[in-house]
Protein backbone atom coordinates (compact mmCIF):
# COMPACT_ATOMS: atom_id res chain seq x y z
CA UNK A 1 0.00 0.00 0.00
CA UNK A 2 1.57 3.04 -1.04
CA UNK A 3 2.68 5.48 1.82
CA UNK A 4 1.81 9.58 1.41
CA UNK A 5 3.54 12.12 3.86
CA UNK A 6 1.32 14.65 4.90
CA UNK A 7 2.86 17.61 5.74
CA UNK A 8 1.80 19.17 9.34
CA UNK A 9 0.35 22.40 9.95
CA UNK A 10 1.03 24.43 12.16
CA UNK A 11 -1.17 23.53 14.70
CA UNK A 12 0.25 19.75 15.00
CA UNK A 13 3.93 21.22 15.56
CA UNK A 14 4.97 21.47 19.76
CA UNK A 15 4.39 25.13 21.30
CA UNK A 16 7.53 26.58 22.90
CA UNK A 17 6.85 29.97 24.78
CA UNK A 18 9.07 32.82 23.40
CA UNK A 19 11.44 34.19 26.67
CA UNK A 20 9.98 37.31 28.29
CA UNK A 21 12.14 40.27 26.54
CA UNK A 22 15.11 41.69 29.04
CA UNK A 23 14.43 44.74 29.44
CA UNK A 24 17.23 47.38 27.99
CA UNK A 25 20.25 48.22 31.13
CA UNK A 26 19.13 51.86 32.77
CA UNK A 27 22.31 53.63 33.67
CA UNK A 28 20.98 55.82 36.93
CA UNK A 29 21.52 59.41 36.25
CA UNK A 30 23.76 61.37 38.09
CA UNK A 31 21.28 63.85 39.40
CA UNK A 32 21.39 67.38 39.10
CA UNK A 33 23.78 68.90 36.79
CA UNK A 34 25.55 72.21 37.81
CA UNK A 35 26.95 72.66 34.05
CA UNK A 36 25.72 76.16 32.54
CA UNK A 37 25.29 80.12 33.20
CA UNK A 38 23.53 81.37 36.01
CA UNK A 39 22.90 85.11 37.26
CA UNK A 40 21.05 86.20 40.78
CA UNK A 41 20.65 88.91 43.77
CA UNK A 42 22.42 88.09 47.08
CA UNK A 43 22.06 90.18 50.42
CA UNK A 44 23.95 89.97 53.59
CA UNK A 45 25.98 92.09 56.27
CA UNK A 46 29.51 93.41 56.15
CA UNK A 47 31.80 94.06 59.19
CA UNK A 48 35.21 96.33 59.20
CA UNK A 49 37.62 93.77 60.11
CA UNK A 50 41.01 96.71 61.38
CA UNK A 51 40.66 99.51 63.64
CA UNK A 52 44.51 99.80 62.49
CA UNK A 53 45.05 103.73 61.71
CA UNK A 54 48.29 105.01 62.01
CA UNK A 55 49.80 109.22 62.04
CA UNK A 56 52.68 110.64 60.96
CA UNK A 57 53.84 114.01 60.38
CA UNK A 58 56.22 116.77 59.55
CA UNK A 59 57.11 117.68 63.00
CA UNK A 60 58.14 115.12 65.62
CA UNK A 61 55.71 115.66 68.45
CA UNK A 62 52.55 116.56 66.50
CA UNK A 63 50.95 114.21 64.07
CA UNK A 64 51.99 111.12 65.29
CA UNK A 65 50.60 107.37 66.83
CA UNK A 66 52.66 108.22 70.28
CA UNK A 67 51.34 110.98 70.79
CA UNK A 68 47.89 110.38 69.93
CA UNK A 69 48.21 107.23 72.46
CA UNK A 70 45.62 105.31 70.31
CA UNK A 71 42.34 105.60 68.42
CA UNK A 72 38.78 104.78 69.41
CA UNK A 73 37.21 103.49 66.15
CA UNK A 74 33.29 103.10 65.69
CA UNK A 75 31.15 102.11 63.22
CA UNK A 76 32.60 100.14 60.00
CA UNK A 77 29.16 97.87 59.78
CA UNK A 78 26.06 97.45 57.71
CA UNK A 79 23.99 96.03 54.74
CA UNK A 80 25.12 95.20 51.18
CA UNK A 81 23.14 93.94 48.46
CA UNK A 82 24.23 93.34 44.81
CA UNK A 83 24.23 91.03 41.77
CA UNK A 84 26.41 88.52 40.35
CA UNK A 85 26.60 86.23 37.14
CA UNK A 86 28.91 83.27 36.43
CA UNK A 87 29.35 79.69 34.95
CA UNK A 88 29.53 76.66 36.25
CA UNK A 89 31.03 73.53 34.54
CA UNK A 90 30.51 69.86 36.48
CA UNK A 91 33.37 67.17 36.47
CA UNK A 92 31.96 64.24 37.74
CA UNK A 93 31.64 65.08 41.56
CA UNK A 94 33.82 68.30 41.08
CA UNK A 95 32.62 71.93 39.67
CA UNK A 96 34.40 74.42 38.60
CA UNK A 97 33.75 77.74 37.81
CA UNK A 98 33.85 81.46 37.65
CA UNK A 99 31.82 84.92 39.20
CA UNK A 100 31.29 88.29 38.85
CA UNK A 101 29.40 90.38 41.44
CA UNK A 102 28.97 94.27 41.90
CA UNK A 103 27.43 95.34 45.27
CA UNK A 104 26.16 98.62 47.09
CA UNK A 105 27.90 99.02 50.65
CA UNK A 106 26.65 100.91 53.50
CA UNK A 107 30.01 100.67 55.70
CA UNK A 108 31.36 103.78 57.47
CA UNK A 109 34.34 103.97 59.91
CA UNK A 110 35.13 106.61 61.96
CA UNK A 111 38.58 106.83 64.21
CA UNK A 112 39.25 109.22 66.67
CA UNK A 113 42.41 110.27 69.15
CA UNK A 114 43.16 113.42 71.19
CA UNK A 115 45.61 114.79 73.28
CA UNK A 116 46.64 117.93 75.82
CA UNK A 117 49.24 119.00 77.32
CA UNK A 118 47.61 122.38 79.20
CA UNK A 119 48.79 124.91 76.55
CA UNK A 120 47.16 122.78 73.80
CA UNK A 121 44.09 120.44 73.15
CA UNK A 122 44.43 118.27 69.69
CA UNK A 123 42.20 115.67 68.07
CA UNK A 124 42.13 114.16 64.92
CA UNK A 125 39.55 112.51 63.33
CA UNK A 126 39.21 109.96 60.59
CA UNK A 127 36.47 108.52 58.65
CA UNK A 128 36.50 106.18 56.04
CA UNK A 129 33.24 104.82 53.75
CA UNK A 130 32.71 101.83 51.29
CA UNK A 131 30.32 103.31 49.01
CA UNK A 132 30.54 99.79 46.61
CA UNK A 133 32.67 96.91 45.65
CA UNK A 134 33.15 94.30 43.28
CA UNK A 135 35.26 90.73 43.01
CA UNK A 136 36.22 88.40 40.07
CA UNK A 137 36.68 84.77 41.69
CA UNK A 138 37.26 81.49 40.47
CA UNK A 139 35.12 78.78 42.62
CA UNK A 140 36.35 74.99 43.19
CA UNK A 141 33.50 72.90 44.19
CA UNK A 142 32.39 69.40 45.51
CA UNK A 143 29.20 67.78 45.67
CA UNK A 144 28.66 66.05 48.37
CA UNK A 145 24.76 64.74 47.57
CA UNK A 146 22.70 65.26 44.77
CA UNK A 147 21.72 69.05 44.37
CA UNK A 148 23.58 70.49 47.01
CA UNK A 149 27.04 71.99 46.23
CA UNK A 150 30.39 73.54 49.10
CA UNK A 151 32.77 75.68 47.44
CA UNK A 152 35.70 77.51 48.09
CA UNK A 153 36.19 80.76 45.92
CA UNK A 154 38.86 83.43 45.65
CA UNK A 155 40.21 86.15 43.23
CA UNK A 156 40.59 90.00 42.50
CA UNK A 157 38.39 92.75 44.67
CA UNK A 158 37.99 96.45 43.86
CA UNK A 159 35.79 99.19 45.74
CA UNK A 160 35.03 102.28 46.28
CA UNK A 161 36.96 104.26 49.21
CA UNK A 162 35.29 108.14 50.44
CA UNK A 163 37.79 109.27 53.07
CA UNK A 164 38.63 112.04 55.20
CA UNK A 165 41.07 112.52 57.83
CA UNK A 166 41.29 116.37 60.16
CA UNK A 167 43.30 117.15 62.72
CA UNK A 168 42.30 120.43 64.98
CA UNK A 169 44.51 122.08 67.50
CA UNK A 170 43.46 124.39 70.04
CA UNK A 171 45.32 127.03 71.66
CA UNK A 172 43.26 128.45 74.21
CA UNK A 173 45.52 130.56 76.62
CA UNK A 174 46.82 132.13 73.19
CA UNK A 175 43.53 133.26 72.66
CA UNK A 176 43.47 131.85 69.12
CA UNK A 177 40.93 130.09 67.24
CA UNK A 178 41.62 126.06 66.20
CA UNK A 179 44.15 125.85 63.53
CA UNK A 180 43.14 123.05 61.55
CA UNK A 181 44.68 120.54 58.79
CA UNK A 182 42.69 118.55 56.58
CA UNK A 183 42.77 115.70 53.87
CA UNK A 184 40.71 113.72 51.50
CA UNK A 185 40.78 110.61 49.21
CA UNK A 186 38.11 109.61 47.09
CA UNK A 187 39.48 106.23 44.72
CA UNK A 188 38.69 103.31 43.77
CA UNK A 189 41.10 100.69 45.43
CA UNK A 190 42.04 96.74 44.51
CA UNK A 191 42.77 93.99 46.57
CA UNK A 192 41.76 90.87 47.02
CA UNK A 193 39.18 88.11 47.94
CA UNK A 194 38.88 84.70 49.55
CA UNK A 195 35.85 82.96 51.13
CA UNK A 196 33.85 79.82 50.65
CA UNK A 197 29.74 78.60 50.88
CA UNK A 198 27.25 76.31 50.14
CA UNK A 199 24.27 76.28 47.10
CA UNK A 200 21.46 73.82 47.23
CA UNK A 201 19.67 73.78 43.49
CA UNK A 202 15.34 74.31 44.82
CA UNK A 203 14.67 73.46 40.95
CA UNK A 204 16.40 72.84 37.86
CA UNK A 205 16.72 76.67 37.31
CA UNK A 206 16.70 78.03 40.83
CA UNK A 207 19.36 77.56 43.46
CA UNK A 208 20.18 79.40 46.99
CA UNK A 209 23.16 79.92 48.42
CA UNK A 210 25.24 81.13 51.61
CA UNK A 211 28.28 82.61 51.27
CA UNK A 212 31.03 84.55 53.54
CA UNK A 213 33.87 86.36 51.67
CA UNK A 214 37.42 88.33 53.22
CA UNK A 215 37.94 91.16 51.67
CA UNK A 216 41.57 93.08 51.56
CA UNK A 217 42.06 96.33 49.72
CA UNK A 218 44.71 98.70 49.29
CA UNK A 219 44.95 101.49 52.45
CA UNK A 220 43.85 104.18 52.26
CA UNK A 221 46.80 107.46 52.45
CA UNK A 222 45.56 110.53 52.99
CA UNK A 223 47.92 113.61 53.46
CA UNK A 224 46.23 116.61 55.37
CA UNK A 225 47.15 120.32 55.09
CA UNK A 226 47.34 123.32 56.96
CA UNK A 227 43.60 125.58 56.42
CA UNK A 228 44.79 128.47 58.59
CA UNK A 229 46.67 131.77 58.45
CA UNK A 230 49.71 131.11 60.38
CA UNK A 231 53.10 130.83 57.63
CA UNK A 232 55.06 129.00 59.51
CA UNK A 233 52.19 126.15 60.32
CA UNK A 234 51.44 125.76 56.86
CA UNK A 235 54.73 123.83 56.36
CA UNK A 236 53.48 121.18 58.04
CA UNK A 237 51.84 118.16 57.13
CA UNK A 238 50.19 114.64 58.49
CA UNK A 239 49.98 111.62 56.73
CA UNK A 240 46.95 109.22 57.78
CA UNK A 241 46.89 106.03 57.01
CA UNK A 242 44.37 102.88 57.33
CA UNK A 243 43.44 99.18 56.49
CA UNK A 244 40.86 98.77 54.34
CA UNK A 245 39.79 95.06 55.41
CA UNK A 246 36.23 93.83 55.94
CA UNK A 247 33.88 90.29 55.73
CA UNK A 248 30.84 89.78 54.56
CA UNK A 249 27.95 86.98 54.97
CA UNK A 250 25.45 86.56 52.56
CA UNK A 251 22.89 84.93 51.03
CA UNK A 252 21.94 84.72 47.24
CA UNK A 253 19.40 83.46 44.57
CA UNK A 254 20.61 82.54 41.04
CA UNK A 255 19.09 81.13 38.11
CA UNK A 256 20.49 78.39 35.87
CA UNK A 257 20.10 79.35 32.24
């Protein structure tokens, strides 16, 4: 009896279930990424960190620190507020970066020192302002956790210096009126910066930040003259000088183009 092979469908062939697909590897993200330009406000409080003013003069007993015995110095505190704009670029766990901030300073100093002797009464008086000031840092940074970012910063500072320095003598049993000597510097002075802080990123865009910065400028010199009417006075001459040194703490908003 011949034989015929009859082919099988489909249906008569074993069933083997297909494996479940693997699902592609996820590499998990490193979080927040500080790469990119940012600009923002800060605010804080700035403190005058020398009392240091020193006197010299033309004659050997006037105009100078031993005779003066000291000076009493007030004030050199108050607000600043500013802007600032800068890049960041992210290395793995390390940022690095750069800043430039301008800022309005309310910080006035004032110094003063007397002396008598019984035929004379002198004082001299010096005051010194930061109207505004400005740095260019780099910034070296870590992160720690995701979002949140220390940093230490440093670089070039500049500001603006309104001074005045007058010294007043008093001749009473002469019968005369004060003779007085006076001097002035208004200038712009550089220096430099160093400080550190700590920025937390609230969104993708927005991040807040503390910061405290030391600030050293140049001194200030100022060389005071003789107002009066007396020849032989007018020769001389003082020379005051002071530190121009101050911190500030801050705190600041950016945002993250």
């Amino acid at each position: 009896m011949a034989m015929f092979a009859v082919p099988a469908s489909a249906a008569d062939l074993p069933f083997t279930s297909q494996p479940a697909p693997v699902p592609a590897f996820t590499t998990v993200g490193s979080g927040y990424n500080w790469t990119g330009f940012y600009a923002g406000v800060n605010a804080g409080y700035g403190w005058n960190n020398s009392d240091d003013v020193s006197v010299s003069g033309s004659e050997g007993f006037f105009f100078n620190d031993a005779a003066f015995g000291g000076f009493n110095t007030t004030g050199g505190d108050g607000f600043t507020g500013g802007a600032q704009v800068g890049y960041n670029y992210q290395i793995g766990k390390f940022v690095v970066g750069a800043e430039a901030d301008i800022n309005y300073a309310d910080q006035e100093t004032k110094s003063f020192g007397s002396l008598g002797s019984g035929i004379f009464n002198e004082s001299l008086e010096f005051r010194s302002e930061l109207e505004w000031f400005g740095t260019v840092r780099a910034r070296v940074g870590f992160v720690p956790v995701d979002r949140f970012l220390v940093y230490a910063t440093g670089g070039l500072a500049y500001g603006s210096i309104d001074a005045s320095a007058t010294d007043t003598m008093t001749t009473a049993r002469l019968g005369r009126s004060a003779d007085v000597w006076t001097g002035t510097e208004s200038d712009t002075k550089f220096g430099w910066t160093l400080g550190g802080g700590a920025e937390y990123a609230l969104t993708n865009n927005v991040t807040l930040r503390a910061e405290a910065l030391y600030v050293d400028l140049e001194d200030t010199k100022i060389t005071g003259t003789y107002t009066g009417d007396i020849d032989i006075l007018a020769e001389d001459t003082f020379t005051a000088k002071a530190d121009n040194k101050f911190t500030v703490l801050r705190a600041g908003l950016n945002y993250k183009f």
